[in-house]
Structures are given as structure tokens and as C-alpha cells.
N, C-alpha and C. Protein backbone atom coordinates (compact mmCIF):
# COMPACT_ATOMS: atom_id res chain seq x y z
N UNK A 1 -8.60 40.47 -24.21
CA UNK A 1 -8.75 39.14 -24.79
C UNK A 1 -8.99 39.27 -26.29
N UNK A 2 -8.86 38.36 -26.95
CA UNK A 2 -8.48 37.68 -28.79
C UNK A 2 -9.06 37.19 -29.05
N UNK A 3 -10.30 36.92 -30.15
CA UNK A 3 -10.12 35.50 -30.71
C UNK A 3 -9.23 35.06 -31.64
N UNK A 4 -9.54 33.67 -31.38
CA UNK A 4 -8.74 32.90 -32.51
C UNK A 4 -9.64 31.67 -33.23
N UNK A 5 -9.40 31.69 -33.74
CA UNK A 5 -10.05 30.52 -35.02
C UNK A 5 -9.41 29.13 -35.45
N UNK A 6 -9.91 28.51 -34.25
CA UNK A 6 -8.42 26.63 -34.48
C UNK A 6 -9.29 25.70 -35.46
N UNK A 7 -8.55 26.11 -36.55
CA UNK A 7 -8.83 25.11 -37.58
C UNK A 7 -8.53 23.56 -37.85
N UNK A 8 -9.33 22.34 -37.27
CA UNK A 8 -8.94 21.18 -37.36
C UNK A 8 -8.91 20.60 -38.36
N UNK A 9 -7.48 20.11 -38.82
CA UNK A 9 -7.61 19.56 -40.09
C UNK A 9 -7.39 18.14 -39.66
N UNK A 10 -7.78 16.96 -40.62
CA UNK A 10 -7.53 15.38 -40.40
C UNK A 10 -7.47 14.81 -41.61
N UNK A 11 -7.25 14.00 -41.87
CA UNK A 11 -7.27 12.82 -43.23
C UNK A 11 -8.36 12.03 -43.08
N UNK A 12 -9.20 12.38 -43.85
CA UNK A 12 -10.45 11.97 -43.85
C UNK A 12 -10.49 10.60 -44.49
N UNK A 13 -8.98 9.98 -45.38
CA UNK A 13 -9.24 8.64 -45.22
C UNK A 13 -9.03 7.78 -44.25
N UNK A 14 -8.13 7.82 -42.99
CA UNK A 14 -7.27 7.51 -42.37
C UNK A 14 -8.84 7.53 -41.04
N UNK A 15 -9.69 8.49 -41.31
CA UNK A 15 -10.93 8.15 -40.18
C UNK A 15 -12.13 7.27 -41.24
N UNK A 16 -12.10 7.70 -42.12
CA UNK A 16 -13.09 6.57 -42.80
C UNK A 16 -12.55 4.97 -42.41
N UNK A 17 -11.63 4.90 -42.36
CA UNK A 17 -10.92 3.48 -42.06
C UNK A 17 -11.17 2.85 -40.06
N UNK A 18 -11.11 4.38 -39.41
CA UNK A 18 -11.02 4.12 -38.06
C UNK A 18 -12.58 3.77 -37.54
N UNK A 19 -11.83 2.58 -36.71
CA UNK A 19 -12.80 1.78 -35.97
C UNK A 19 -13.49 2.24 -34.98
N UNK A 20 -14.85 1.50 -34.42
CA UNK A 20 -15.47 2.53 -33.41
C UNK A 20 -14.44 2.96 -32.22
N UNK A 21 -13.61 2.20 -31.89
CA UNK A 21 -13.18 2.25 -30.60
C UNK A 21 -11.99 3.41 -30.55
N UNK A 22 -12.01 4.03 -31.46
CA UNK A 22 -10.44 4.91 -32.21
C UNK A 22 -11.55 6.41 -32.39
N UNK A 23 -13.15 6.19 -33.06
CA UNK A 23 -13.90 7.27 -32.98
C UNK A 23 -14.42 8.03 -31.53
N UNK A 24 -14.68 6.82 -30.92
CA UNK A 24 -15.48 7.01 -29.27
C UNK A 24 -14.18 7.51 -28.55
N UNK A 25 -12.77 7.39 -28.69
CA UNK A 25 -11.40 7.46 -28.39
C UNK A 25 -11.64 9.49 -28.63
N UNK A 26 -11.72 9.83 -29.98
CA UNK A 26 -11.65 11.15 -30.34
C UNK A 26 -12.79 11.89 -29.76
N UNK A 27 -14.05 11.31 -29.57
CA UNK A 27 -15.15 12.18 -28.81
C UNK A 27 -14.71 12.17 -27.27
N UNK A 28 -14.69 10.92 -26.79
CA UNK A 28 -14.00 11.37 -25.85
C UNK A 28 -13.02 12.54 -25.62
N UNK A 29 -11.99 12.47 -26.12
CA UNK A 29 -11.23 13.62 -26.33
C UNK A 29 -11.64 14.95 -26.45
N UNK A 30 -12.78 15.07 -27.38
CA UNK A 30 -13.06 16.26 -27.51
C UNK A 30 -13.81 17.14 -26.62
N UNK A 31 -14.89 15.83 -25.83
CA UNK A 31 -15.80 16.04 -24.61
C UNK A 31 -14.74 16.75 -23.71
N UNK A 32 -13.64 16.18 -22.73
CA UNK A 32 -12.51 16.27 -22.50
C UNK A 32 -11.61 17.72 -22.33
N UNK A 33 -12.04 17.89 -23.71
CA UNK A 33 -11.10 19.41 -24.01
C UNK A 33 -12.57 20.30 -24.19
N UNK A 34 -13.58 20.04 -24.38
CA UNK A 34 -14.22 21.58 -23.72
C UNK A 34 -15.01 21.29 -22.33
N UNK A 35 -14.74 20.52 -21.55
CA UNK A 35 -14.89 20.52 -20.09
C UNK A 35 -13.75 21.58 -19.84
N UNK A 36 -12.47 21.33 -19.97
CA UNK A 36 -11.29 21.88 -19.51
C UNK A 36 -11.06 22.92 -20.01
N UNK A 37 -11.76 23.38 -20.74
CA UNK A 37 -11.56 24.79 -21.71
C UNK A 37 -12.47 25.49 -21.67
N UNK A 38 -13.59 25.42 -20.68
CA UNK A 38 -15.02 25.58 -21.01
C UNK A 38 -14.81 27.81 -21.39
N UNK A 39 -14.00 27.69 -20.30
CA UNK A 39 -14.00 29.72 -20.52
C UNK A 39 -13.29 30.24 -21.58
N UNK A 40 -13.06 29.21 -22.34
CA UNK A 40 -12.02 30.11 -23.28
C UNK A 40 -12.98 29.63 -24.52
N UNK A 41 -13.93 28.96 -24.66
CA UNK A 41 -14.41 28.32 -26.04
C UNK A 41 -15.71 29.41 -26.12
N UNK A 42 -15.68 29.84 -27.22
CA UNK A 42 -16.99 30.80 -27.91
C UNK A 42 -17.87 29.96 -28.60
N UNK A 43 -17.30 28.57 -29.25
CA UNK A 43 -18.00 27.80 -30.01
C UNK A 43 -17.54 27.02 -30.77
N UNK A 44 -17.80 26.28 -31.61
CA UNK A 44 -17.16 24.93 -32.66
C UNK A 44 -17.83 24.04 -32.87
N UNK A 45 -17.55 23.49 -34.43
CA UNK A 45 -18.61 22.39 -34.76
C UNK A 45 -17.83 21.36 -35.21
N UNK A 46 -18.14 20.12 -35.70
CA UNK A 46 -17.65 19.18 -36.68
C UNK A 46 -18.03 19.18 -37.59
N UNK A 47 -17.13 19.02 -38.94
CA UNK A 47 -17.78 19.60 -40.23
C UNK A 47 -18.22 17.78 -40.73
N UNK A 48 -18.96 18.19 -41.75
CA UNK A 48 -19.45 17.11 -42.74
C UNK A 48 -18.21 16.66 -43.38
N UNK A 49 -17.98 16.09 -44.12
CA UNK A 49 -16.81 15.25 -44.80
C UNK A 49 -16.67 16.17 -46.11
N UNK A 50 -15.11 16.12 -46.89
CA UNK A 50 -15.38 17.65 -47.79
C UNK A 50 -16.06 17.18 -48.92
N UNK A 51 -15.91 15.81 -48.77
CA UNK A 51 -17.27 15.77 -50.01
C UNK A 51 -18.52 16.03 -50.09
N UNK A 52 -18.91 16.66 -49.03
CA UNK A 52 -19.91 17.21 -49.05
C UNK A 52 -20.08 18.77 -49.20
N UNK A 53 -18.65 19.19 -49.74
CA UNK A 53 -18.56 20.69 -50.21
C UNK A 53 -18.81 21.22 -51.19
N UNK A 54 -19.27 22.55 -51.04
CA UNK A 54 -19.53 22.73 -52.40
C UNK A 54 -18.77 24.19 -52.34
N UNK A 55 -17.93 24.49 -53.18
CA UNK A 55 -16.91 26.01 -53.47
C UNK A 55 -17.19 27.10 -54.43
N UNK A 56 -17.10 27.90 -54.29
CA UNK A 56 -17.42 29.02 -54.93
C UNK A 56 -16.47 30.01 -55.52
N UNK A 57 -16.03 29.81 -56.74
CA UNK A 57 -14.93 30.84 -57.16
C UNK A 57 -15.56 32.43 -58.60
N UNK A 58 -15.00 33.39 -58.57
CA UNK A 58 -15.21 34.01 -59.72
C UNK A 58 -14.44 33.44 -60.80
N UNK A 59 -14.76 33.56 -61.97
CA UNK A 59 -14.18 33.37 -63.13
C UNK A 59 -13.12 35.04 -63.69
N UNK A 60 -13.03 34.75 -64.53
CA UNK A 60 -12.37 35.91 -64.88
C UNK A 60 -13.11 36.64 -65.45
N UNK A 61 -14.40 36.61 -65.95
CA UNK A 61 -15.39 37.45 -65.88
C UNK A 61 -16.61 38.02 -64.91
N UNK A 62 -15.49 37.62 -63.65
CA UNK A 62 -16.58 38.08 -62.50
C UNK A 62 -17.77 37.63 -62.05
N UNK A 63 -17.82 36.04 -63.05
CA UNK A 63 -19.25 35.08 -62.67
C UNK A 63 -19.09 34.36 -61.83
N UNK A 64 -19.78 33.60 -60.60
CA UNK A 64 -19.50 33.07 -59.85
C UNK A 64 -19.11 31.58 -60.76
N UNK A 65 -18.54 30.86 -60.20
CA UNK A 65 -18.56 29.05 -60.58
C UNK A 65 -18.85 28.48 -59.66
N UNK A 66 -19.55 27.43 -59.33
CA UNK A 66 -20.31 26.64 -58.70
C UNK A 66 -19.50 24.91 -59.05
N UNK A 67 -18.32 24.57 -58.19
CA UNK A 67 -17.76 23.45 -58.79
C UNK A 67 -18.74 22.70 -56.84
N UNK A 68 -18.41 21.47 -56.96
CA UNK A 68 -18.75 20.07 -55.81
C UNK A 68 -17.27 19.97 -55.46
N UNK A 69 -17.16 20.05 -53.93
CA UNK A 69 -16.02 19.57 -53.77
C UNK A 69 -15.29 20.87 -52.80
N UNK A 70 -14.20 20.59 -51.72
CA UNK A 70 -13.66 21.24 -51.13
C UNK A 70 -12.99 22.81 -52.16
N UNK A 71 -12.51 23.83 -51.85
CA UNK A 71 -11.90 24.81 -52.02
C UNK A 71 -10.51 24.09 -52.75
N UNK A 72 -10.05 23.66 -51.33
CA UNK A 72 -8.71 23.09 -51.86
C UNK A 72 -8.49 21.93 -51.95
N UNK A 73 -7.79 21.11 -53.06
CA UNK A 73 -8.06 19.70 -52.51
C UNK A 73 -7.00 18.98 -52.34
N UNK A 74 -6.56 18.65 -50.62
CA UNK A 74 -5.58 18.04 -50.04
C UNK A 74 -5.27 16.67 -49.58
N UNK A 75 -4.71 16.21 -48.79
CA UNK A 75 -4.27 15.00 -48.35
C UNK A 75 -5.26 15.08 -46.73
N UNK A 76 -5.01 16.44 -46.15
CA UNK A 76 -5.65 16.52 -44.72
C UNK A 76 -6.65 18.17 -45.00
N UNK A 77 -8.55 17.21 -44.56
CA UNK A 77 -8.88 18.66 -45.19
C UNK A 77 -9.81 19.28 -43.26
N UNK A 78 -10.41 20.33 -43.63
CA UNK A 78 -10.89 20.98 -42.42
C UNK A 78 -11.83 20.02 -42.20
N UNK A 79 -11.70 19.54 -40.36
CA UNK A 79 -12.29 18.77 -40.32
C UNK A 79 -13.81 19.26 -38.99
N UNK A 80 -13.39 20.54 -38.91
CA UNK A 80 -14.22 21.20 -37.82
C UNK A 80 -12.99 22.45 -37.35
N UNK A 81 -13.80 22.93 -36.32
CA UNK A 81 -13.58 24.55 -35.80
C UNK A 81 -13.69 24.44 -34.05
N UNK A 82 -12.80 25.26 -33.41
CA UNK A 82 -13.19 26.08 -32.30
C UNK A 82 -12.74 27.51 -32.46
N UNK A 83 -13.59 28.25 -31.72
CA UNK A 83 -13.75 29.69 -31.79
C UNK A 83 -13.37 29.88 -29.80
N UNK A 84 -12.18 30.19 -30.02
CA UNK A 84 -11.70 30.70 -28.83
C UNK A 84 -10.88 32.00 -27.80
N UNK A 85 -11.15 32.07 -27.20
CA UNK A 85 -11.17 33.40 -26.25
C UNK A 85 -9.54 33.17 -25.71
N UNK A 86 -8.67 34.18 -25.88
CA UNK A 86 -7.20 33.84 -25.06
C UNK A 86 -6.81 35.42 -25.09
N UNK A 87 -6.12 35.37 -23.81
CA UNK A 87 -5.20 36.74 -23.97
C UNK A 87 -4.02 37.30 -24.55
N UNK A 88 -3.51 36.08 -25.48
CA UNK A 88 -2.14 36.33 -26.67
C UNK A 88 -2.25 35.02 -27.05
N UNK A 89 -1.66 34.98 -28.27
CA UNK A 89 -1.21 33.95 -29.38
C UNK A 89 -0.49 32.58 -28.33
N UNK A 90 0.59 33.03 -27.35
CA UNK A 90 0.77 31.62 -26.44
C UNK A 90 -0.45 31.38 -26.32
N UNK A 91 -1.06 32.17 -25.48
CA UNK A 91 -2.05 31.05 -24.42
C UNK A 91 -3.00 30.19 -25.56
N UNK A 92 -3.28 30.88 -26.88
CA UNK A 92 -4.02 30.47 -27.78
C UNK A 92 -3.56 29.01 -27.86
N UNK A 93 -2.26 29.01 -28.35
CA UNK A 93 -1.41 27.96 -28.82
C UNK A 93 -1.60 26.86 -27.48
N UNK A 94 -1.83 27.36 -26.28
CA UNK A 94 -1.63 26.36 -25.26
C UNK A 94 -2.59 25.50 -25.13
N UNK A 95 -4.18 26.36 -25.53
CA UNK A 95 -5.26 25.54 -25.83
C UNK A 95 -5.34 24.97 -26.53
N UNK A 96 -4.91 25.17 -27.95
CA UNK A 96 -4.89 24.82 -29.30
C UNK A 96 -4.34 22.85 -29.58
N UNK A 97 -2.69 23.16 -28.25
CA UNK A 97 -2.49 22.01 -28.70
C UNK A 97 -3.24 20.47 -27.91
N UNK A 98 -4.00 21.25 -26.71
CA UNK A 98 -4.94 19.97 -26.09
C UNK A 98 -6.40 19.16 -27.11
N UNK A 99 -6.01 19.96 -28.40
CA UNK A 99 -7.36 19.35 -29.15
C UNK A 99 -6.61 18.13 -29.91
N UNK A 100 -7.67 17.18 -29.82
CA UNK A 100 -7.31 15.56 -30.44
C UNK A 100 -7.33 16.11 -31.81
N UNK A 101 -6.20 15.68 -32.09
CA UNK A 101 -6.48 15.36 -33.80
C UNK A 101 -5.48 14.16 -34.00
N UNK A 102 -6.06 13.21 -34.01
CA UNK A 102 -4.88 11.90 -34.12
C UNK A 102 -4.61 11.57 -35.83
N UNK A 103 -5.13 12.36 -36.82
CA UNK A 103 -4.55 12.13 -37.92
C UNK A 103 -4.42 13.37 -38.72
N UNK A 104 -4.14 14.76 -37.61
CA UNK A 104 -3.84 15.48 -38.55
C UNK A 104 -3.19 16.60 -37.69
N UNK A 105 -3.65 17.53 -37.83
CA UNK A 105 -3.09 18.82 -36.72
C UNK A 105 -3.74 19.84 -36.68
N UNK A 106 -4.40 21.14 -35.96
CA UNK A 106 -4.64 22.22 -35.83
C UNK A 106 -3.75 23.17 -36.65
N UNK A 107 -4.63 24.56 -37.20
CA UNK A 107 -4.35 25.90 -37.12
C UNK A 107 -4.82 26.80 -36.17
N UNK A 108 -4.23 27.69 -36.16
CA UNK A 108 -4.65 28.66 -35.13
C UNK A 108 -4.35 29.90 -35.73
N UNK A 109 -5.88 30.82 -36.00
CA UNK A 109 -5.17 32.07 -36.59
C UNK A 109 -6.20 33.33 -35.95
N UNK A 110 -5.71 34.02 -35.44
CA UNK A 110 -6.27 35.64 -34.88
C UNK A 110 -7.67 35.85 -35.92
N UNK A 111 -8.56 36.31 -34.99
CA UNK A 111 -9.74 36.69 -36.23
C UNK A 111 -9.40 37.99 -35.84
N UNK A 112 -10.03 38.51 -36.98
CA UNK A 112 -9.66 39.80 -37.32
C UNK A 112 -10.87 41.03 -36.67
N UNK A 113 -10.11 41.78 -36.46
CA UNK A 113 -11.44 42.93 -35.28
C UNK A 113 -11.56 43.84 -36.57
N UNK A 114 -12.78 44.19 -36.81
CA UNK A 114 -13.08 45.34 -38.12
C UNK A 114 -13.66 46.08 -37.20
N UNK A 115 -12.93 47.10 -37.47
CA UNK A 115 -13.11 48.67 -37.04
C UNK A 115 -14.52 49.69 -37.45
């Protein structure tokens, strides 16, 4: 067995706008998909909104910078995580695509085993 790392991304204006009945719609959903997934999930959270990020880059003198604000700044940003257990990249993908994201889509990428 693998992990993998399903990165949920969404448009965080497109849910600022959504109504309760469209939010209780996505928990549902999510309740949903780790009932049905319960053996393959290691863990996952819902993130804060990316304005509530704060990023960290070097400069070109090797100092950290301290900017407010996501890493990258997109149209659809990370909107939470599952950390999941599969025996190849399909089956990953098979779990991957039962997660709600009604305004955006999943990644799915192998974490890496350090030796």
C-alpha cells in the first residue's frame, strides 16, 4: 500500500456566495465519503479560507519573506486535504473522484517514502 495526498481545491468565491442548503449539501457529502472510505483514509482537514495564509519565501539573499496571503494566487485555491491509503495510483484515483468538490476539483499526488 501508498499514500497519496488529495488535494481539494474550490473557488472560494463561488462558496462565499453558497447558501446554507448547497453547504449542508457538501458536508453531507463529505460525511458520506469517509463512511465509505473509512479504510483507506489516514486523515484530512478543511482548511481556513487562503486569506487566512500566510507564505514564506527566501529572497535572493537567503532571508526568509514573510508576505499575508496564499503561496499562489489563483482562481481555485486548496481548500482542504485527505491523506489516503491505496494499493496503486487507480485505486487512488477511484477514491479520489468520490470527494465533493462542486466548485472545483481534486489532486492526487504519491507522498513520497524517504529512505
Amino acid at each position: 500500500m501508498a499514500e497519496y495526498l488529495v488535494l481539494i481545491y474550490e473557488n472560494e468565491e463561488s462558496w462565499a456566495k453558497a447558501d446554507a442548503e448547497t453547504f449542508g449539501q457538501m458536508m453531507a457529502g463529505h460525511q458520506a465519503f469517509g463512511e465509505k472510505n473509512a479504510a483507506a483514509l489516514r486523515g484530512g482537514n478543511a482548511l481556513e479560507p487562503s486569506s487566512t495564509a500566510t507564505s514564506l519565501r527566501r529572497n535572493a539573499s537567503g532571508e526568509f519573506v514573510v508576505t499575508d496571503g496564499p503561496f499562489a494566487e489563483t482562481k481555485e485555491q486548496i481548500g482542504g486535504y485527505y491523506l489516503i491509503n491505496a494499493a496503486d495510483l487507480d485505486e487512488a484515483l477511484a477514491v479520489a473522484k468520490q470527494i465533493p468538490a462542486k466548485f472545483g476539483g481534486v489532486e492526487v499526488r504519491p507522498v513520497r517514502e524517504m529512505h
